[in-house]
Protein backbone atom coordinates (compact mmCIF):
# COMPACT_ATOMS: atom_id res chain seq x y z
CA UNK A 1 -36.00 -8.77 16.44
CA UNK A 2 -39.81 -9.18 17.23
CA UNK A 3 -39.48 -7.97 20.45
CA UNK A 4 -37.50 -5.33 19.31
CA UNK A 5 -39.79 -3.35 17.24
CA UNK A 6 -42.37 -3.97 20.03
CA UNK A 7 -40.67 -2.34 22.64
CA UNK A 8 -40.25 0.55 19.57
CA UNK A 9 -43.39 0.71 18.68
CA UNK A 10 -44.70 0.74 22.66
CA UNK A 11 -42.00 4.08 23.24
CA UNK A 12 -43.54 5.44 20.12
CA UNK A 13 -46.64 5.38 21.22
CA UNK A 14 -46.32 6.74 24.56
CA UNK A 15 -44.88 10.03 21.83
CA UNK A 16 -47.44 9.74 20.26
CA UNK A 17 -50.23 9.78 22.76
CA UNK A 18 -48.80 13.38 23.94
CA UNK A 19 -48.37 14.40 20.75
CA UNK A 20 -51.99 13.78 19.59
CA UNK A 21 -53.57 14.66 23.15
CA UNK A 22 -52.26 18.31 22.29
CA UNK A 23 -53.82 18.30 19.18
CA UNK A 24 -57.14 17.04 20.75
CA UNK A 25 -56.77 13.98 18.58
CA UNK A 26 -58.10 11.55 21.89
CA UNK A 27 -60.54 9.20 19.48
CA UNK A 28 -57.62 8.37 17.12
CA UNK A 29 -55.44 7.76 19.70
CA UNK A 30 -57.70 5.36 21.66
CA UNK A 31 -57.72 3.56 18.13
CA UNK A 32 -54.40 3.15 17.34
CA UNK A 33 -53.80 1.96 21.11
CA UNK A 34 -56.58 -0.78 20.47
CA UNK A 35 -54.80 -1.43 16.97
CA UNK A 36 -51.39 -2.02 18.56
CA UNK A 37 -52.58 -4.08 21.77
CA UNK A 38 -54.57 -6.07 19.59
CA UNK A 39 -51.09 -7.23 17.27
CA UNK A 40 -49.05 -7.13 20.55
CA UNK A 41 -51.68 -10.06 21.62
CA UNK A 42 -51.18 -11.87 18.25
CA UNK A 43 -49.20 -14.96 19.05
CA UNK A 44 -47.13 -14.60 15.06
CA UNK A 45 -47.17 -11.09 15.51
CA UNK A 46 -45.09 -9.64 12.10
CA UNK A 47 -42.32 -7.44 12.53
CA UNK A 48 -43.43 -5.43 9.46
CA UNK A 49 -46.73 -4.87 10.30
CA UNK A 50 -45.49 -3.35 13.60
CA UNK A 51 -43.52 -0.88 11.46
CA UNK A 52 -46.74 0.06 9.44
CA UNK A 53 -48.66 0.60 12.89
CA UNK A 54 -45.90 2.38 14.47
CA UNK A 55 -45.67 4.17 11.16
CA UNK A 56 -49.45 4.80 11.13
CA UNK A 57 -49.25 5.27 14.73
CA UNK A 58 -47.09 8.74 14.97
CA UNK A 59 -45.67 11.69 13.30
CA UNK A 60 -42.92 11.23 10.37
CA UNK A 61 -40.60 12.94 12.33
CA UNK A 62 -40.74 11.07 15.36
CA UNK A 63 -40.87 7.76 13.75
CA UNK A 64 -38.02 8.50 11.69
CA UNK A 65 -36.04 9.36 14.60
CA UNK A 66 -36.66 5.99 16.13
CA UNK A 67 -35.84 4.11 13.59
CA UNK A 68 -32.37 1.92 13.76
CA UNK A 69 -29.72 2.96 11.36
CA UNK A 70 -27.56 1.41 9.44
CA UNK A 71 -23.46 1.14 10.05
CA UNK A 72 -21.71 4.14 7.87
CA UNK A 73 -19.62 1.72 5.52
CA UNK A 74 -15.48 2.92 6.17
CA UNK A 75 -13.87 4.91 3.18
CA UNK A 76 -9.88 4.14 3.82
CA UNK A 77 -7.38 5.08 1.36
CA UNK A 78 -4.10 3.70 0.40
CA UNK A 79 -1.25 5.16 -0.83
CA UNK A 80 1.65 3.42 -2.39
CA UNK A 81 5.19 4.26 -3.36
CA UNK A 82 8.00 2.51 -4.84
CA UNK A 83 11.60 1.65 -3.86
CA UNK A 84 13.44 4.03 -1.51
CA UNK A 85 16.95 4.75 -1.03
CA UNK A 86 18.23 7.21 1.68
CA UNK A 87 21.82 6.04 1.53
CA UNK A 88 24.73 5.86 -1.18
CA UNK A 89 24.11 9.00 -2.96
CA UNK A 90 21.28 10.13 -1.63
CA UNK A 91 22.92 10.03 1.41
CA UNK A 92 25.85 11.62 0.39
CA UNK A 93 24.28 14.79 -1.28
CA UNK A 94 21.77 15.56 1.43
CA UNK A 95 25.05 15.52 3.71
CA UNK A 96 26.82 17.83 1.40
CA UNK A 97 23.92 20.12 0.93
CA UNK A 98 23.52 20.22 4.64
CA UNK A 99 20.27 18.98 4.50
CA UNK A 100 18.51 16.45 6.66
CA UNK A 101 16.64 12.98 5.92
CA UNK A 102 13.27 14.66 5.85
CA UNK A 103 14.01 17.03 2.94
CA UNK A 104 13.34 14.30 0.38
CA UNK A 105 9.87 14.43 1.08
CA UNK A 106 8.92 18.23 1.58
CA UNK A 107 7.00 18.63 -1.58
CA UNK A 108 5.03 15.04 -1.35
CA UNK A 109 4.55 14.63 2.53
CA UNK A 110 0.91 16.46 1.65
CA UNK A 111 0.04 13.57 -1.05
CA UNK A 112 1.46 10.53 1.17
CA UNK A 113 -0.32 11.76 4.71
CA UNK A 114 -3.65 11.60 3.03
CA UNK A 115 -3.32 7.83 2.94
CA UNK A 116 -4.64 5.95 5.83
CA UNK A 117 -1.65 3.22 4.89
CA UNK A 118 1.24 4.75 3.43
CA UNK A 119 3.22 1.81 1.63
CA UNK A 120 6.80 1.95 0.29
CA UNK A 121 9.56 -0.33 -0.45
CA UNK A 122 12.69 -0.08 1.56
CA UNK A 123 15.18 -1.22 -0.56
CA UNK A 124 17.68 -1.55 2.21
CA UNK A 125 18.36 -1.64 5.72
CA UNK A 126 18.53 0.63 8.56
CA UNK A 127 21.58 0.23 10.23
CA UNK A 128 25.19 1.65 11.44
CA UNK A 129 26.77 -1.79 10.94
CA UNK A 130 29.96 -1.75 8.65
CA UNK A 131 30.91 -5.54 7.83
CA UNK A 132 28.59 -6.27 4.68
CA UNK A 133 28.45 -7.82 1.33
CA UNK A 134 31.15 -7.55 -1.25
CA UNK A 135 30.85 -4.67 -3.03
CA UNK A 136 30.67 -4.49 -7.03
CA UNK A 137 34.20 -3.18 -7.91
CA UNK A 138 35.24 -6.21 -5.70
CA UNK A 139 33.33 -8.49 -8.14
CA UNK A 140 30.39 -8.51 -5.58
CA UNK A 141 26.68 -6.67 -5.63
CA UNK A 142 25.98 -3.00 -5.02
CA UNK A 143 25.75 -2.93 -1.32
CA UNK A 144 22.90 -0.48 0.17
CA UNK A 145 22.32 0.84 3.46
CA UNK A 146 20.30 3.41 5.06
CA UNK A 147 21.47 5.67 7.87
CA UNK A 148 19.80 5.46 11.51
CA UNK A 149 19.07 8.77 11.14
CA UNK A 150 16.97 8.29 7.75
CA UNK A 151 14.11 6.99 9.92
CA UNK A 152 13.52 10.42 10.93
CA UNK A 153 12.55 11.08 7.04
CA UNK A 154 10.49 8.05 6.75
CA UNK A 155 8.20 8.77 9.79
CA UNK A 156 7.83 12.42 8.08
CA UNK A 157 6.77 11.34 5.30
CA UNK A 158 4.03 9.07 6.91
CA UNK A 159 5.27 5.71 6.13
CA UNK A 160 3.55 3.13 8.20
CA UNK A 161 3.65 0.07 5.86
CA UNK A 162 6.84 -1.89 3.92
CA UNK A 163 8.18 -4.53 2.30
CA UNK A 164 11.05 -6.01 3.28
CA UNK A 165 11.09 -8.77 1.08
CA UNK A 166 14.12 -7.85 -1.32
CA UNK A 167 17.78 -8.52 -2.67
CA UNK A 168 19.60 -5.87 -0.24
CA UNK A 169 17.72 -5.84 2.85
CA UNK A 170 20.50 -8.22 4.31
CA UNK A 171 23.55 -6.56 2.48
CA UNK A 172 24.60 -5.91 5.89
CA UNK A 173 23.75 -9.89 6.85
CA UNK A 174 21.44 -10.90 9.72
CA UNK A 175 22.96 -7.42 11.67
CA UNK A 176 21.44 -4.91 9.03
CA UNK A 177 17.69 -7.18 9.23
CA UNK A 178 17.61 -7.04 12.36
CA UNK A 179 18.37 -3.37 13.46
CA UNK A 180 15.95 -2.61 10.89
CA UNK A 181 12.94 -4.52 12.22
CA UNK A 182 13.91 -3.30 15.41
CA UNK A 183 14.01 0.60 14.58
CA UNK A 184 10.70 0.11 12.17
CA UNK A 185 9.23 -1.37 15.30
CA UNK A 186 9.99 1.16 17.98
CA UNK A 187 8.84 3.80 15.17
CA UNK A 188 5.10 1.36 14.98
CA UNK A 189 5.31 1.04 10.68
CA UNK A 190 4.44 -1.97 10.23
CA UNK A 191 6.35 -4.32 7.77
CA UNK A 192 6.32 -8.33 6.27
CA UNK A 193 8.72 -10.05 4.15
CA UNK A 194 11.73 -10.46 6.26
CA UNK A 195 12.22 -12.06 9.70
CA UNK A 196 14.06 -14.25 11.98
CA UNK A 197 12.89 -17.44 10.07
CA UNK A 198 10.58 -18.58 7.41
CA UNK A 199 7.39 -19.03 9.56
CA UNK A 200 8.29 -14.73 10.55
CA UNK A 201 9.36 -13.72 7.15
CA UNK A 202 6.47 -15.20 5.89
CA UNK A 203 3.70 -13.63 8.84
CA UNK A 204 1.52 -10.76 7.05
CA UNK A 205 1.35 -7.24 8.74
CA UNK A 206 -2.04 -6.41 9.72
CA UNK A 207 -2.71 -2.70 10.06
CA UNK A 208 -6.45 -1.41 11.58
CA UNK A 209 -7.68 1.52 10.28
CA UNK A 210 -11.09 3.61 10.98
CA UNK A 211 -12.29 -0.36 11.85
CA UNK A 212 -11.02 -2.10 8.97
CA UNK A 213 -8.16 -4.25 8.53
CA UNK A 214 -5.75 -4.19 6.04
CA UNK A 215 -3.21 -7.30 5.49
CA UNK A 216 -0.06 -7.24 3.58
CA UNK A 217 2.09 -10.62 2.63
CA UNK A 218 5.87 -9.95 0.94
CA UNK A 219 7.52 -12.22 -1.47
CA UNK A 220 10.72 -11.37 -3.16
CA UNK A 221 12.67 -13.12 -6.22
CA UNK A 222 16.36 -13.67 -6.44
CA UNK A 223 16.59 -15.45 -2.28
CA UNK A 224 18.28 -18.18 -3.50
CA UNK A 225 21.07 -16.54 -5.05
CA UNK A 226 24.03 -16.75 -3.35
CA UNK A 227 25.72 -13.69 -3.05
CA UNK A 228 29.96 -12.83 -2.43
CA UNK A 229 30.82 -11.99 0.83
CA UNK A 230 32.58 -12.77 4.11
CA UNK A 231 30.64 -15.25 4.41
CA UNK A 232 29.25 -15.67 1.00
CA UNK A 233 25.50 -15.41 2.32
CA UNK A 234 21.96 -16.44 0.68
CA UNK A 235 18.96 -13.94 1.59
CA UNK A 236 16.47 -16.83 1.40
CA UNK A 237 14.86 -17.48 5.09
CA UNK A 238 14.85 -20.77 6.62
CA UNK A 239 13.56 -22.68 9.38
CA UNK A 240 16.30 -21.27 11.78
CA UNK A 241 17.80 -19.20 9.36
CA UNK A 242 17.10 -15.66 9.35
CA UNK A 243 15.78 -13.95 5.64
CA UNK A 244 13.66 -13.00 3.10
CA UNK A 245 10.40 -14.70 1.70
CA UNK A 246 10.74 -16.27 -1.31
CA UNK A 247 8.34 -16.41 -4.38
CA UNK A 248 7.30 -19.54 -5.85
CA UNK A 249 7.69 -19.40 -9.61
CA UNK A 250 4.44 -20.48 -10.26
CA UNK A 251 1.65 -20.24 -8.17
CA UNK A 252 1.22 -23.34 -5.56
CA UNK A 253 -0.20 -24.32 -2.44
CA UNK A 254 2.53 -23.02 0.13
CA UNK A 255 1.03 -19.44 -1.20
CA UNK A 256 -2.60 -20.45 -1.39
CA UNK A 257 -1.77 -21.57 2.15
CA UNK A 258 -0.45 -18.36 3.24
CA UNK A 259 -3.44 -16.17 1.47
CA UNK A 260 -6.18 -18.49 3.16
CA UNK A 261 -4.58 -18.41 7.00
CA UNK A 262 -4.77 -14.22 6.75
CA UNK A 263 -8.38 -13.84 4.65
CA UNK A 264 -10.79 -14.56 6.84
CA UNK A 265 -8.57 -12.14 9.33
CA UNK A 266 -8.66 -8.94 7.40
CA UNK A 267 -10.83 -6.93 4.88
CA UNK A 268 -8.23 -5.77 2.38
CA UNK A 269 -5.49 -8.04 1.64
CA UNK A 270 -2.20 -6.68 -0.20
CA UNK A 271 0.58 -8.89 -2.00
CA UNK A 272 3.74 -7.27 -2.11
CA UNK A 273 6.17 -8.73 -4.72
CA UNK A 274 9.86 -7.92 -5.62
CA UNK A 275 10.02 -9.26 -8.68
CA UNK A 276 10.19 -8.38 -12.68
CA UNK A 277 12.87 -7.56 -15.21
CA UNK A 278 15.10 -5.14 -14.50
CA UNK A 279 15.42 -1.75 -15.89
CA UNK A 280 12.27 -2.34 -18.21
CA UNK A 281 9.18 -1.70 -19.10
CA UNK A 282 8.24 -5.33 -19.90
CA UNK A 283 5.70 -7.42 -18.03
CA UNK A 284 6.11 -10.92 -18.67
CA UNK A 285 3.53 -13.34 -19.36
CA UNK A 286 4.13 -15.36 -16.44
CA UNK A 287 3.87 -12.11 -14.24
CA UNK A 288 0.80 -11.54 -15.41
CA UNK A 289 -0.62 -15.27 -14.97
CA UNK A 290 0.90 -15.26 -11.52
CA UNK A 291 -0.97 -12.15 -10.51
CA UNK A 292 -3.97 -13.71 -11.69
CA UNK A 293 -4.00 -16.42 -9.76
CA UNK A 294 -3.24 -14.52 -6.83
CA UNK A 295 -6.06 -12.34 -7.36
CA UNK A 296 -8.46 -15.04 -8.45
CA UNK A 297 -7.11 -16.86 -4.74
CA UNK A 298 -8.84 -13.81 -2.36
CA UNK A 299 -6.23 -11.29 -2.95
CA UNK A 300 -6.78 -7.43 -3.46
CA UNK A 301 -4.28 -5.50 -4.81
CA UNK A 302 -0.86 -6.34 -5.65
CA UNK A 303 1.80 -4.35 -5.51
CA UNK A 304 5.12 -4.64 -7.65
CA UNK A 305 8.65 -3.17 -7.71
CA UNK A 306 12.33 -4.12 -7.98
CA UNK A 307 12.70 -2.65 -11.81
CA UNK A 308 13.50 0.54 -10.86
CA UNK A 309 10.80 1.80 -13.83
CA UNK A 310 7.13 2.37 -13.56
CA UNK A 311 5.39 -0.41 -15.56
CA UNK A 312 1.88 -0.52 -16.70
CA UNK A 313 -1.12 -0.81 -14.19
CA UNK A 314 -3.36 -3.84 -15.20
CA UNK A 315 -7.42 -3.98 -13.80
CA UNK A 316 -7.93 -7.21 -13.31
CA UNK A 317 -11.88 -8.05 -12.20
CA UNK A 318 -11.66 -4.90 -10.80
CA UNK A 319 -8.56 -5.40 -9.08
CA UNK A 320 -5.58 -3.50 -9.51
CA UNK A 321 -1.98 -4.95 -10.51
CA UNK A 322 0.97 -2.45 -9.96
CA UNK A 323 3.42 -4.55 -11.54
CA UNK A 324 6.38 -2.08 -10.78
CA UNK A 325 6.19 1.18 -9.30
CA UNK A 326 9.56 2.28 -9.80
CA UNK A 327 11.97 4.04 -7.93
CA UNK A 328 10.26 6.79 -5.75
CA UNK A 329 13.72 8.02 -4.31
CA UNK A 330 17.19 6.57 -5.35
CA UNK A 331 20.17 7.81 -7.10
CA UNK A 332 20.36 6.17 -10.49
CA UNK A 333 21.13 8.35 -13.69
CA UNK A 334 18.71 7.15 -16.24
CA UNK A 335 16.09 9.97 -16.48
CA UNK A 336 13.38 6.72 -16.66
CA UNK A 337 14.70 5.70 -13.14
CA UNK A 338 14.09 9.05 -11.89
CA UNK A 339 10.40 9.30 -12.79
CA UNK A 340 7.19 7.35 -11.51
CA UNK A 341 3.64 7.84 -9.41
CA UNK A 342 2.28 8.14 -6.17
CA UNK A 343 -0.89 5.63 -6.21
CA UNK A 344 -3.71 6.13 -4.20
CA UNK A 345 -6.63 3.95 -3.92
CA UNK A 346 -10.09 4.69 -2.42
CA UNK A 347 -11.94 1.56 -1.38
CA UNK A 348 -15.56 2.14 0.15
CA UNK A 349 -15.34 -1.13 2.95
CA UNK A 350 -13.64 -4.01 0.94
CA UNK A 351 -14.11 -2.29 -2.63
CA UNK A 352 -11.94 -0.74 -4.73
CA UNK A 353 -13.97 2.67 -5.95
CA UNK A 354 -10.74 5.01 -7.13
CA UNK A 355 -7.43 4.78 -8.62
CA UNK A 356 -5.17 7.43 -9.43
CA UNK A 357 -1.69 7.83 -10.28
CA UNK A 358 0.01 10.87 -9.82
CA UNK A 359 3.85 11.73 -11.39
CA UNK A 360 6.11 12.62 -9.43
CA UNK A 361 9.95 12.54 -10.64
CA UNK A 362 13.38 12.92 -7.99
CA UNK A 363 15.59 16.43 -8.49
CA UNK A 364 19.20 16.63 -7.67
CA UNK A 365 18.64 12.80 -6.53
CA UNK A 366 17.52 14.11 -3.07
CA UNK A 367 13.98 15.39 -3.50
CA UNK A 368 10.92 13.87 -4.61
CA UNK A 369 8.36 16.90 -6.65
CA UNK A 370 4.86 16.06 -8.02
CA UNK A 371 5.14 16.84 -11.90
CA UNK A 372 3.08 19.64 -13.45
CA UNK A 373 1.82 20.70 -17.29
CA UNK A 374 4.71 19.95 -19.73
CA UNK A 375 6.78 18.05 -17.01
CA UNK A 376 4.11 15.60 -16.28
CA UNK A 377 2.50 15.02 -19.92
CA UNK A 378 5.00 12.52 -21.61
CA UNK A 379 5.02 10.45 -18.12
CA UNK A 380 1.38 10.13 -18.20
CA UNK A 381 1.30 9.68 -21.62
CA UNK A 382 3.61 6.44 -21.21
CA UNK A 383 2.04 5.45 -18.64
CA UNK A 384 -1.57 5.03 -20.11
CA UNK A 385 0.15 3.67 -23.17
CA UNK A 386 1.61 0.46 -20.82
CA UNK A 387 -1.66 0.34 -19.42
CA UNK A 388 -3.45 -0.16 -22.68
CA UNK A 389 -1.06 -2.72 -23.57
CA UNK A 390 -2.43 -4.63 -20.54
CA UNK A 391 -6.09 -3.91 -22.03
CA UNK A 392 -6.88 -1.45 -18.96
CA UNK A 393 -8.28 2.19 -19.94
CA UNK A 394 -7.11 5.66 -17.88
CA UNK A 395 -7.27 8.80 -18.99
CA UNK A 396 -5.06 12.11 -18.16
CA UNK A 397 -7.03 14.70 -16.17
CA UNK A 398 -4.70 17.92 -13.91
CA UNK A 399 -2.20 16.58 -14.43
CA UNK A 400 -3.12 13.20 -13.22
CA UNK A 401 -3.76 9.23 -14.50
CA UNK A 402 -7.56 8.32 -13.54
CA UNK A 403 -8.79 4.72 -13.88
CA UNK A 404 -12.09 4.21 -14.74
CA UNK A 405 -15.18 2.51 -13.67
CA UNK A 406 -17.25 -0.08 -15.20
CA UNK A 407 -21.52 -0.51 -15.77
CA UNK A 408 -20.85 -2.28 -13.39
CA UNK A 409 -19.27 -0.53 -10.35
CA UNK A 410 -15.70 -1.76 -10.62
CA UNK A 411 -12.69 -0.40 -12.08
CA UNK A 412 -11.77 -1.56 -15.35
């Protein structure tokens, strides 16, 4: 670095010398050049005092445009959506109507393509297979599948990050995973959760954007349940079994392990987590002390669904905890299933410096529309009354739910 401002200070003055000759300034230049070759001969010479020569030495301007500058910090943001169904009766009315996969997202594909990473939940696969699951009037599950097509709406929409981790990305077995991962991947949106194994299910997706890196793990409950079929069929992954990544009730070192192999490799880290109780609005306490722990382990931001309501938000040391975002498209009747937010989050390099939630609420069940004025004023007004309940203050501002900052810099 010595040398460095040297070699500065030497180019400087060579400016400088013209610059003063002009203005008949010879005396003080012979000066400073005696000043300078004097340091220069100093065997400790001090970076600093270099700086003050140099400084001394020319005009503002040209020292100022000399000096090294520092990196611009990156401003990313990320936008994140709930669970998304294209199929069943989504499907069905969009086919009816005569209207394609990307109508869906016509009034929101604005919102989602600010977002740098555009994050959903694809609640299940992406596939033309037909042998599946049982269904539920045979005394099985409800049975989901996209369309191939329905990709076509996804990539409109601006989708390039999802969790795969859930309880019907394999209602079409190891068939329906698999045409999925493949069709995601030709399409480049990234994904984690699922895979051919454990050790794949479990890999994070690692997205770079404007120089940063982003990394996203996927953990779902409900693997190990054993659901009816031809052949009855458990979504948990194995060692040479393809699945899903499970969650670990509590927290415990197979997830510590996973969180401190990705760290060191990214500058954002996401948890994804299908989890929660069902058609609620309740957060249990040993959600919440997971989450912690998850957070307090190098985590960033986690990000909740499989509910099918929007829960409260929770600011944890400045760190946000979605616990559910709620259905962003599906076809379920309950008016609470139909509404929920678009999040986006600003982070200046690794920090977290906005948080917003906008409504948004699904029409006919085949099109998602931003809420406005009396449409979007007893969502938001739920909303920040869950959030209080998790002792985390927003306020409602156009139509929107704003998170606030601390004295201290971080959300709160």
């Amino acid at each position: 670095m010595r040398k460095k401002y040297i070699i500065l200070a030497v180019i400087a003055l060579l400016v400088g010398v013209l610059a003063l000759s002009a203005c008949n300034h010879s005396s003080e230049k012979d000066d400073s050049i005696a000043v300078i070759n004097e340091k220069d001969n100093e065997k400790g010479t001090n970076e600093n005092e270099v700086k003050d020569i140099l400084k001394d030495t020319v005009s503002d301007t040209v020292y100022n445009t000399l000096q090294p500058t520092a990196t611009p910090v990156a401003e990313i943001k990320i936008v994140a959506v709930g669970d998304i169904l294209l199929g069943r009766g989504v499907g069905m009315r969009l086919k009816s109507g005569n209207k394609d996969y990307i109508y869906p997202f016509l009034e929101v594909k604005d919102i989602l393509k600010k977002g740098d990473v555009v994050f959903c939940n694809l609640e299940e696969s992406i596939t033309d297979s037909t042998h599946s699951l049982t269904g539920i009037k045979d005394g099985g599950k409800y049975v989901l599948k996209n369309d191939v097509e329905a990709i076509e709406g996804l990539k409109f929409a601006g989708f390039n990050l999802m969790n795969l981790a859930n309880n019907h990305i394999l209602d079409y077995y190891e068939r329906g995973l698999f045409d999925t991962m493949e069709i995601l991947d030709k399409n480049g949106i990234k994904y984690a959760g699922a895979g051919k194994n454990i050790e794949e299910a479990k890999k994070p997706a690692i997205m770079e954007v404007k120089g940063m890196k982003v990394g996203m793990l996927a953990y779902t409950d409900m693997a190990e349940v054993v659901y009816k079929g031809n052949p009855n069929y458990k979504f948990a992954a194995g060692q040479d079994k393809p699945g899903v990544a499970p969650r670990p009730l509590k927290f415990d070192d197979s997830i510590k392990k996973d969180i401190e192999q990705v760290r060191d490799e990214v500058d954002i880290l996401i948890v994804s987590l299908h989890w929660g109780v069902e058609e609620s609005f309740e957060v249990l306490p040993e959600q919440r002390e997971f989450a912690y722990s998850l957070l307090d382990n190098g985590v960033d931001v986690i990000l909740g669904h499989h509910p099918h309501q929007f829960q409260g938000i929770e600011i944890y040391n400045g760190k946000p905890i979605i616990y559910s975002m709620g259905n962003f498209i599906f076809d379920q009747n309950d008016p609470e299933n139909q509404e929920s937010f678009i999040i986006t989050m600003d982070y200046k390099g690794n920090k977290l410096v906005g948080l917003e939630a906008i409504p948004v609420r699904t029409i006919g069940k085949i099109q998602v529309v931003p809420q406005k004025g009396n449409e979007a004023k007893p969502i938001l007004e739920r909303e920040k009354n869950l959030c209080n309940k998790l002792d985390t203050s927003c306020f409602i501002k156009d139509d929107k739910l704003y998170f606030e900052l601390g004295n201290d810099g971080n959300l709160r």
